[in-house]
Protein backbone atom coordinates (compact mmCIF):
# COMPACT_ATOMS: atom_id res chain seq x y z
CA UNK A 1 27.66 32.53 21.94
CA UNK A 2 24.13 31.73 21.36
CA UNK A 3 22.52 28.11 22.27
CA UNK A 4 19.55 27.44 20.16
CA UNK A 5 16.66 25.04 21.11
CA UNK A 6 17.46 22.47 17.68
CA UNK A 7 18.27 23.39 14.40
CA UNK A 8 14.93 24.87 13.47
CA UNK A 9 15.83 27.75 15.75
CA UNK A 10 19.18 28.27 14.85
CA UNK A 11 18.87 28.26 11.58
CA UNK A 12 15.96 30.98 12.48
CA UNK A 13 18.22 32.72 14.82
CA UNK A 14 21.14 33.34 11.86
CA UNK A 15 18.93 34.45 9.20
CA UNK A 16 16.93 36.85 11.72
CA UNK A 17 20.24 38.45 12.75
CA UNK A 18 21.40 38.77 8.84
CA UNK A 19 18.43 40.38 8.39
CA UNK A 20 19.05 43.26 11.25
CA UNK A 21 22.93 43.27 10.11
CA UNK A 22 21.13 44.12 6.44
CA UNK A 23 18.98 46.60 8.29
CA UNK A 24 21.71 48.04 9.73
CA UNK A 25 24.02 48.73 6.59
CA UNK A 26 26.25 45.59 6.11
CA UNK A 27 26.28 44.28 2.84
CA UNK A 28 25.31 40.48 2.39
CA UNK A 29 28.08 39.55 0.60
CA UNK A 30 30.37 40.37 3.84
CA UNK A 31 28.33 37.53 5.70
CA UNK A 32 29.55 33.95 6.31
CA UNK A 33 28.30 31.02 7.81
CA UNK A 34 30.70 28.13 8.44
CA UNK A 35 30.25 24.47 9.70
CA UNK A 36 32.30 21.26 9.63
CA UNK A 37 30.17 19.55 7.28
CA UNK A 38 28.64 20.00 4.21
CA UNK A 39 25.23 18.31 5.80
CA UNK A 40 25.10 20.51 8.84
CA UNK A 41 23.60 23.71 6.79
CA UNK A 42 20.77 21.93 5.20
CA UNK A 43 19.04 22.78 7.81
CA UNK A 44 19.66 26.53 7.29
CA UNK A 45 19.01 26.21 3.24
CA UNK A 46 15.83 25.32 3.82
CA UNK A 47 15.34 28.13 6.21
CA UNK A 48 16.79 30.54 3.97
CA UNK A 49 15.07 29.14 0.58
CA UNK A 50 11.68 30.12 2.21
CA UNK A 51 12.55 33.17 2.92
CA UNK A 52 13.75 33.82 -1.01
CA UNK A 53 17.20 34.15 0.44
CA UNK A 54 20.19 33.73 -2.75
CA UNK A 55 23.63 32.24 -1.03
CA UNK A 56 26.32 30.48 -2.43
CA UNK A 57 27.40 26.91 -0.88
CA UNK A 58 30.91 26.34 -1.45
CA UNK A 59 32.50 22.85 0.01
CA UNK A 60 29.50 21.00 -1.27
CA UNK A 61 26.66 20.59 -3.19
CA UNK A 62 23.56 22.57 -1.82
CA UNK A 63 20.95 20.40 -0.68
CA UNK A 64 18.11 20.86 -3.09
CA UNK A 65 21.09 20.53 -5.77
CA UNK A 66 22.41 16.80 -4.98
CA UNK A 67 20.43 14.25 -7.59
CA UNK A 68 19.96 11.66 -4.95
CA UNK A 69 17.92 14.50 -2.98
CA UNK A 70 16.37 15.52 -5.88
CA UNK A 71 14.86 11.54 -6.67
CA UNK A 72 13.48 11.61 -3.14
CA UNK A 73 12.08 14.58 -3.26
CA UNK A 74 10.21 14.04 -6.81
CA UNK A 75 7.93 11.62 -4.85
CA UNK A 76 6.80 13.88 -2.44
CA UNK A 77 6.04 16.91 -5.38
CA UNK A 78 3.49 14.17 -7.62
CA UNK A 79 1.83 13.51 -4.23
CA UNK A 80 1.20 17.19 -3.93
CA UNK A 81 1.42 17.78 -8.02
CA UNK A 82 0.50 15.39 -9.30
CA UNK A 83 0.81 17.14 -12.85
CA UNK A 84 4.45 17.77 -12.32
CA UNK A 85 6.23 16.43 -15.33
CA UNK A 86 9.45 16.67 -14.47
CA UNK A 87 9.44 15.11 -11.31
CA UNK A 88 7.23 11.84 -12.95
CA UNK A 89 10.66 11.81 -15.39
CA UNK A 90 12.70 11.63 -12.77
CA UNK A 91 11.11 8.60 -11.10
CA UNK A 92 10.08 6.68 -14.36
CA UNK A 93 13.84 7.26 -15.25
CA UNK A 94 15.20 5.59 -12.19
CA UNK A 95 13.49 2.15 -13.48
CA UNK A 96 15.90 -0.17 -14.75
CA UNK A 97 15.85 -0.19 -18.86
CA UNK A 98 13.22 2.67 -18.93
CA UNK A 99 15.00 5.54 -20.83
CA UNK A 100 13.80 8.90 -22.05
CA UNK A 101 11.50 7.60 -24.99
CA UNK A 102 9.64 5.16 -22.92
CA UNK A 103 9.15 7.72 -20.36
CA UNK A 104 7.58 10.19 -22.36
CA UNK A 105 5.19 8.01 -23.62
CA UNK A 106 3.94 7.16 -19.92
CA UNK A 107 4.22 10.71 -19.17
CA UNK A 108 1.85 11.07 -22.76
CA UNK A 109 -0.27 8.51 -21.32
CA UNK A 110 -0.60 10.24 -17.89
CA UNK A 111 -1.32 13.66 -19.07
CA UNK A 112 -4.24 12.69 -20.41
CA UNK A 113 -6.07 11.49 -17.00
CA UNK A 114 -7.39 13.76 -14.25
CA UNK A 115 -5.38 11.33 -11.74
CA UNK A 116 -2.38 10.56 -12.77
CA UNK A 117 -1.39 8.34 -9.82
CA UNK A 118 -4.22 6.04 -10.16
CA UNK A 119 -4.22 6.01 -13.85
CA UNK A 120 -0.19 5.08 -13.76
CA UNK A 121 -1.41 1.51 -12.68
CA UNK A 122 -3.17 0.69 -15.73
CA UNK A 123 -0.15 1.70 -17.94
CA UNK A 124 1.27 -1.77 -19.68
CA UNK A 125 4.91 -1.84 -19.04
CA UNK A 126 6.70 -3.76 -21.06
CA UNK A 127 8.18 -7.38 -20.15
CA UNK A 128 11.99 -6.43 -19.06
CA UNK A 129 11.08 -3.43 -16.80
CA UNK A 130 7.85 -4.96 -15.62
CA UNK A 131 8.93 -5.97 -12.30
CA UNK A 132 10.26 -2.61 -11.47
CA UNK A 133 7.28 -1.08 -12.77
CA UNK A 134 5.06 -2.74 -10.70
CA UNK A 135 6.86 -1.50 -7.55
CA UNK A 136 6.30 1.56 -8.51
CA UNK A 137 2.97 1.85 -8.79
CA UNK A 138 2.68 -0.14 -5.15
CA UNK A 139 4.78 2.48 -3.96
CA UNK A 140 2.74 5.95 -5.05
CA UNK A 141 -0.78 4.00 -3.66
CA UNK A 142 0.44 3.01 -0.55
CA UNK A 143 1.61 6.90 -0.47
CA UNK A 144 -1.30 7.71 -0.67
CA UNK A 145 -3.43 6.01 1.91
CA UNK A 146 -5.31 8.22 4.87
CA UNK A 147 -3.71 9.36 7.98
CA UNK A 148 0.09 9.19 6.63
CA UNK A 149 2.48 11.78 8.18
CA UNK A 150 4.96 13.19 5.78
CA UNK A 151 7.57 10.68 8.17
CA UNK A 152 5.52 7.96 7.02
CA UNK A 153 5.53 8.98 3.41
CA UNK A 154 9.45 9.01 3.78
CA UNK A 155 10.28 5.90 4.89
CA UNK A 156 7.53 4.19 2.72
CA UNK A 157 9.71 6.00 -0.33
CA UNK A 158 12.86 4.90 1.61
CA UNK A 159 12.08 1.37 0.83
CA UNK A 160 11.59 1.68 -2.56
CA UNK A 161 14.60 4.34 -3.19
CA UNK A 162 17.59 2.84 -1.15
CA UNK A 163 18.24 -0.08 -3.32
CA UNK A 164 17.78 2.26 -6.45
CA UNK A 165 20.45 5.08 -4.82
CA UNK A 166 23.03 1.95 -4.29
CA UNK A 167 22.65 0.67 -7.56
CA UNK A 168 22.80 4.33 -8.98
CA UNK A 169 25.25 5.85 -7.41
CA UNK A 170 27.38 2.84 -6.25
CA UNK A 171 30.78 4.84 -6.24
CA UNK A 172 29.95 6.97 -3.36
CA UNK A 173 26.93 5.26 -1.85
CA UNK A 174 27.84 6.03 2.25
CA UNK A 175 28.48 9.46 0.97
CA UNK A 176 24.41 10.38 -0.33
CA UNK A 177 23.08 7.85 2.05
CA UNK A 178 23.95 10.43 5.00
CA UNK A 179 22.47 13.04 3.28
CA UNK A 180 19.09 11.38 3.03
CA UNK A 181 19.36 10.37 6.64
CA UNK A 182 19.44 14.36 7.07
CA UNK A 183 16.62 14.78 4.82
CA UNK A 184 14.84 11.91 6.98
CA UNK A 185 15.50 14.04 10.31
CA UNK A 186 14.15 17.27 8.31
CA UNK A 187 11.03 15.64 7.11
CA UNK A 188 10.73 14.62 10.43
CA UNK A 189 9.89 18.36 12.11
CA UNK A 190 6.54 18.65 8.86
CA UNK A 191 3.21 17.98 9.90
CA UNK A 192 2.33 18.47 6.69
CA UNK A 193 3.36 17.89 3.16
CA UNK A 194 2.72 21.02 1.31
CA UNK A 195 5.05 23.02 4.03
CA UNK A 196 7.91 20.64 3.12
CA UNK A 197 7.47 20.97 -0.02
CA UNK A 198 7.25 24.72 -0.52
CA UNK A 199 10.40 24.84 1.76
CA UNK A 200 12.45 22.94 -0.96
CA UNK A 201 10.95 24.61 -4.27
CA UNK A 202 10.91 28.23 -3.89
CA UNK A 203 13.15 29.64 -6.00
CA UNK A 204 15.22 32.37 -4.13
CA UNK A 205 16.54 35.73 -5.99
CA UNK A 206 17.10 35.20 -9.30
CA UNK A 207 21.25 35.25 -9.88
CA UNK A 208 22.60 38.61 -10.54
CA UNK A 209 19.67 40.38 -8.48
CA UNK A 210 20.68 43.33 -6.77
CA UNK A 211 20.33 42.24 -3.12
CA UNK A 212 19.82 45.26 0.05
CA UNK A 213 23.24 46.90 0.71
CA UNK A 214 25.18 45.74 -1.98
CA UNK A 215 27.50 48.57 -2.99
CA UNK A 216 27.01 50.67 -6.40
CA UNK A 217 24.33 48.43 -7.77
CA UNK A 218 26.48 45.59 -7.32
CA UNK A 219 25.05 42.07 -6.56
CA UNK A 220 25.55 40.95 -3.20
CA UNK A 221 25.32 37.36 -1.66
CA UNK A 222 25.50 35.33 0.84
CA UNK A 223 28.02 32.53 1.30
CA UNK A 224 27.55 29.17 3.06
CA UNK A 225 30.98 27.43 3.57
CA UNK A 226 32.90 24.48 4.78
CA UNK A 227 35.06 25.76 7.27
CA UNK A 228 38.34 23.90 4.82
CA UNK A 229 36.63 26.00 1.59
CA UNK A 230 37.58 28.73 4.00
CA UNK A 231 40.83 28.98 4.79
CA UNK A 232 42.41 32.27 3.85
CA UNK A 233 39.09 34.07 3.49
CA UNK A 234 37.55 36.73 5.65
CA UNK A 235 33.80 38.24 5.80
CA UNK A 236 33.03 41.21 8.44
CA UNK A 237 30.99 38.77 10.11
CA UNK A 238 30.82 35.20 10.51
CA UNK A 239 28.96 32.70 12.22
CA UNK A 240 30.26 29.07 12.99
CA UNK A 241 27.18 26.85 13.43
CA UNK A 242 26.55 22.99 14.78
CA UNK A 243 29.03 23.66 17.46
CA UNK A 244 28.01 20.24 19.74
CA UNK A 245 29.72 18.16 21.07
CA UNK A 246 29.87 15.30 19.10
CA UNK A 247 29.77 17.13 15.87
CA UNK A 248 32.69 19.27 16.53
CA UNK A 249 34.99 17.90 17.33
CA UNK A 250 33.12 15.14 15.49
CA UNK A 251 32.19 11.78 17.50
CA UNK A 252 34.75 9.91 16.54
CA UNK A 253 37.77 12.22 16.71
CA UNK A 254 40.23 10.22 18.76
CA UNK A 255 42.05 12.20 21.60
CA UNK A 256 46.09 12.97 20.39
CA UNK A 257 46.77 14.83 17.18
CA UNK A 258 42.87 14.12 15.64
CA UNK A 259 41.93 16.39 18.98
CA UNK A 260 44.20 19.17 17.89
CA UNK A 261 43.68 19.67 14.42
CA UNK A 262 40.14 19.87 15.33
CA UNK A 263 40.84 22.74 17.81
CA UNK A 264 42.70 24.22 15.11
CA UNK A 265 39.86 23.93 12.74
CA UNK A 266 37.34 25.84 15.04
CA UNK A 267 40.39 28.56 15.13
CA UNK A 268 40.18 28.83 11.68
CA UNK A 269 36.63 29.35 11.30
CA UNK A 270 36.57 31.75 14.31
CA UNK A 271 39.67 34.17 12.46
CA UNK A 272 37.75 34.13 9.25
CA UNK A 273 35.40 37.47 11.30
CA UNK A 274 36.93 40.84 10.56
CA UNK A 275 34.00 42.42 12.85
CA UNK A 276 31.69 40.06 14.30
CA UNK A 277 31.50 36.59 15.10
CA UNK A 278 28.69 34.79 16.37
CA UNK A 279 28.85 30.92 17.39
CA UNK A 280 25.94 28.92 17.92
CA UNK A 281 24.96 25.15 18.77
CA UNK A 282 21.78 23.40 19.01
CA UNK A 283 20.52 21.88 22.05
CA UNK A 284 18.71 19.35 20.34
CA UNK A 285 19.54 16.62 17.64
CA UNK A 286 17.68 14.79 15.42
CA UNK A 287 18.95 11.49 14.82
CA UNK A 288 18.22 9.36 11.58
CA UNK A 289 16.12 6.96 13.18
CA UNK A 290 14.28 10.61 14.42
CA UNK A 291 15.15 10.68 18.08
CA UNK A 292 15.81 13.29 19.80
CA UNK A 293 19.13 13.46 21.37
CA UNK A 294 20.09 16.26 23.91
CA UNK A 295 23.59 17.95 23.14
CA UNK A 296 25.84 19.66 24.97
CA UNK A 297 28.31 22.82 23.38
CA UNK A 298 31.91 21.63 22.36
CA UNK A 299 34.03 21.21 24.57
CA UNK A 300 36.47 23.72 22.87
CA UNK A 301 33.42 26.66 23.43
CA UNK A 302 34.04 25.38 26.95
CA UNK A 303 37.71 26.32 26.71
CA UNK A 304 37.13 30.44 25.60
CA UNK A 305 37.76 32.85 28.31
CA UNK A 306 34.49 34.12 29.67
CA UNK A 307 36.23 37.63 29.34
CA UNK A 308 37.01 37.07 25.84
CA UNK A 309 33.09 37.30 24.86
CA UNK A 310 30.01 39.63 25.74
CA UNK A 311 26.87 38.12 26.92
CA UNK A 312 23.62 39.58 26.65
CA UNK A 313 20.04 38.68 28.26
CA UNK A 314 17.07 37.91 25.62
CA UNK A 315 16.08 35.92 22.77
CA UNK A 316 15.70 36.90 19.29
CA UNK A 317 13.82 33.83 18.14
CA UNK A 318 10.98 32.58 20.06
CA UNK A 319 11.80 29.12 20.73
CA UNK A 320 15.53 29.70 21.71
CA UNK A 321 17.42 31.27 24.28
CA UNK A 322 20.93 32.92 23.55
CA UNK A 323 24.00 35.77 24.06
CA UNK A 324 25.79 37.44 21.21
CA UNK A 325 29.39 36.91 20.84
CA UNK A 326 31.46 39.59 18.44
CA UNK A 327 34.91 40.50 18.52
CA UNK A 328 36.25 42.66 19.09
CA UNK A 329 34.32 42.90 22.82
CA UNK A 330 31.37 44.39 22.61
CA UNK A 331 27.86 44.07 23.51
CA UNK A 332 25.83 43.46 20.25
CA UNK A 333 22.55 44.66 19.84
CA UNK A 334 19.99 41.63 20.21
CA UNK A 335 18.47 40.29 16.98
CA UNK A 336 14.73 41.20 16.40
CA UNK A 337 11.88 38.78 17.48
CA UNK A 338 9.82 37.70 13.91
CA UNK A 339 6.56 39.53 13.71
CA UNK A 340 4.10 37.59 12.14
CA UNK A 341 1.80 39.45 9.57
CA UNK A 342 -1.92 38.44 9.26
CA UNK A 343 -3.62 37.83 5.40
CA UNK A 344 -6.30 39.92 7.27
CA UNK A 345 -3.68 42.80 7.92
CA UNK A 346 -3.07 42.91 4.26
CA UNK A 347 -5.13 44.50 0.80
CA UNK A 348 -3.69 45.01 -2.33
CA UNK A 349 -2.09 48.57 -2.56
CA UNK A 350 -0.54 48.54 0.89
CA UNK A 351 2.67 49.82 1.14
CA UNK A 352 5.44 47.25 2.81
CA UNK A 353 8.96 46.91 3.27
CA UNK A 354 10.56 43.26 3.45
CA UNK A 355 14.04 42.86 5.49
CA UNK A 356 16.34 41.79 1.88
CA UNK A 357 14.13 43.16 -0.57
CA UNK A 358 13.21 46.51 0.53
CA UNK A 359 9.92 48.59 -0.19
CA UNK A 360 7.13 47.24 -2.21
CA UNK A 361 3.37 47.56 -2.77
CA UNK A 362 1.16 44.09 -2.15
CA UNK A 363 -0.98 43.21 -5.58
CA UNK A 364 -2.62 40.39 -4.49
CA UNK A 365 -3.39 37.88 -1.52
CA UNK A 366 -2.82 34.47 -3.72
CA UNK A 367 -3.81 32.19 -0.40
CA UNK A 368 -4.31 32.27 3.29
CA UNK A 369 -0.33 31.69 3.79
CA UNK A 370 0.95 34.10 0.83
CA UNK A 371 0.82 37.73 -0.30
CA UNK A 372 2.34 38.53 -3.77
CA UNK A 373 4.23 41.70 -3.68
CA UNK A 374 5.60 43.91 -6.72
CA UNK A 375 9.36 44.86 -5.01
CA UNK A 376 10.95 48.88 -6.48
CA UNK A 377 14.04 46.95 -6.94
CA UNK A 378 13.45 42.65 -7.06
CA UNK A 379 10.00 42.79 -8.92
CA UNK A 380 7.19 40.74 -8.45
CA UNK A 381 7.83 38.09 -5.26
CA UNK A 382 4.80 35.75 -3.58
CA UNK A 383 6.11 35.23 -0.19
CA UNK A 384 4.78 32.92 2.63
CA UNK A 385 3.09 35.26 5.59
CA UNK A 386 4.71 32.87 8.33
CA UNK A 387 8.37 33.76 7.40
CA UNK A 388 7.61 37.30 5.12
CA UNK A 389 7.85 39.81 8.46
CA UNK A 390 6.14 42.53 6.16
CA UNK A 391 6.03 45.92 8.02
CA UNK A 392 3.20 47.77 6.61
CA UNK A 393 4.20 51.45 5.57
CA UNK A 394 1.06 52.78 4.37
């Protein structure tokens, strides 16, 4: 049973013991991580996206995947791209009666100044999208001004966006509105806007990549779950996360029958482990409006016979505290803590070996947060230094 400090460090805490489970011979693909909630793993895809994790999300879209995600997030990529094509189509193409032909020619128009922000204000729109237009261009200078946190940025795009993700997706509007509000209590933990951003565009191993213990050359990968998408599906080990009170059983689960079949929900996540099982919870939640609200573990965790569980002493993540919890009894071996490579530690030629993707040789040192590495068996990967934990070799 291991209580994390937030979601930052249990999302940190899963993929760090993965990564010893790897280390230690289990196969990827024999891994599971199960939640209530399609929302409650964002947290975790981000964590495992900069870390050039591959995983499957079944019982839900993934969260870079979802279009209403992907509008917000094409604001944030011009502010730090602004050459980024693709992301200018996807806002010029959420203005009412702009299609694809008028967008290209804006997109035309833009590509052809050395700021396209500024220069998108002297673009003549034409008389029925004019309004719209205008907003827009409001919108990415006021994005722009000094001293804005990446929380600021949000809710100035918030303002612009909501009435646009109503109008778009009108059929199940409640349903991507909570999802943003997720995104908003993300965004919230950035100090900066280039972190967030990297965290939601690298790509992770290409599909059909060999991943580390896969057997006979066979690709391996992870799978994120709904704990429904579940039922009648075992992994060696599993790990049942966002286990608060509050969010399981969820807040407004009514005492009675609701009560039950939540209790038999958490049994069905926790007989999905063939080996190991690890349950976690955050002691912190972030709330859309961005408070921070203390939990407390469910009150079904409450209900487990100490006996039934081994505790152990320690931390394997640095900002949280926590036991290990397998079945059948026995006392796991703690998780590593994440070593932290220096650019200075590294030169091109050094030997390395990554936790998924094995041994490989560094080519270059890109920037002070990166190292590009050619991988024996995943190729060429540029990896940030603050989640990489490189061991040098030679």
């Amino acid at each position: 049973l291991h209580t994390a400090r937030n979601e930052g460090a249990e999302a940190r805490f899963i993929v760090d013991t993965m990564a010893r489970l790897v280390d230690e011979g289990t196969d990827i693909s024999d891994i599971a991580v199960l939640f209530r909630s399609g929302y409650h793993s964002y947290k975790l895809e981000m964590e495992l996206t900069s870390r050039y994790i591959d995983f499957e999300k079944r019982g839900g879209l993934k969260l870079t995947e979802s279009a209403h995600i992907k509008d917000v997030l094409s604001f944030f990529r011009v502010l730090v791209n602004p050459l980024d094509n693709l992301s200018w189509n996807r806002i010029l193409l959420q203005l009412d009666k702009v299609g694809p032909k008028t967008a290209q020619k804006i997109l035309a128009f833009l590509k052809n100044s050395d700021d396209p922000i500024t220069a998108l204000g002297s673009y003549q729109p034409g008389r029925t999208w004019r309004e719209g237009f205008i907003k827009l261009t409001e919108l990415m200078g006021n994005l722009q001004r000094p001293g804005l946190t990446p929380a600021g940025q949000f809710d100035l795009v918030m303002e612009y966006y909501e009435p646009v993700l109503e109008k778009i997706y009108y059929d199940d509007y409640p349903k991507r509105k909570k999802d943003v509000d997720q995104l908003k209590s993300i965004v919230a933990g950035y100090g900066d806007l280039q972190s967030l951003i990297d965290d939601t565009t690298l790509d992770p191993p290409e599909a059909g990549q060999e991943l580390p213990g896969s057997p006979d050359g066979e690709p391996g990968k992870l799978v994120l779950s709904t704990i429904h998408s579940a039922k009648g599906l075992e992994w060696d080990t599993v790990f049942v996360i966002g286990l608060a009170e509050g969010r399981f059983p969820h807040q407004n689960t009514m005492p009675g029958e609701q009560w039950e079949e939540e209790r038999r929900l958490l049994y069905v996540a926790a007989t999905r482990a063939k080996k190991n099982l690890y349950l976690t919870y955050p002691q912190e939640l972030i709330s859309p409006d961005r408070q921070v609200m203390r939990s407390v573990m469910s009150p079904f965790l409450r209900e487990i016979n100490p006996g039934l569980y081994s505790r152990e002493s320690g931390s394997p993540t640095p900002s949280a505290g926590g036991f290990g919890f397998s079945t059948p009894p026995s006392r796991p071996t703690a998780a590593r803590a994440p070593s932290k490579t220096r650019t200075a530690e590294l030169m091109a030629g050094m030997l390395v070996r990554h936790p998924f993707f094995g041994r490989g040789q560094v080519k270059d040192i890109p920037g002070p947060r990166r190292v590009e590495v050619s991988f024996d068996r995943h190729g060429d990967k540029i990896l940030h230094l603050d989640y990489a934990k490189l061991e040098i070799i030679a």
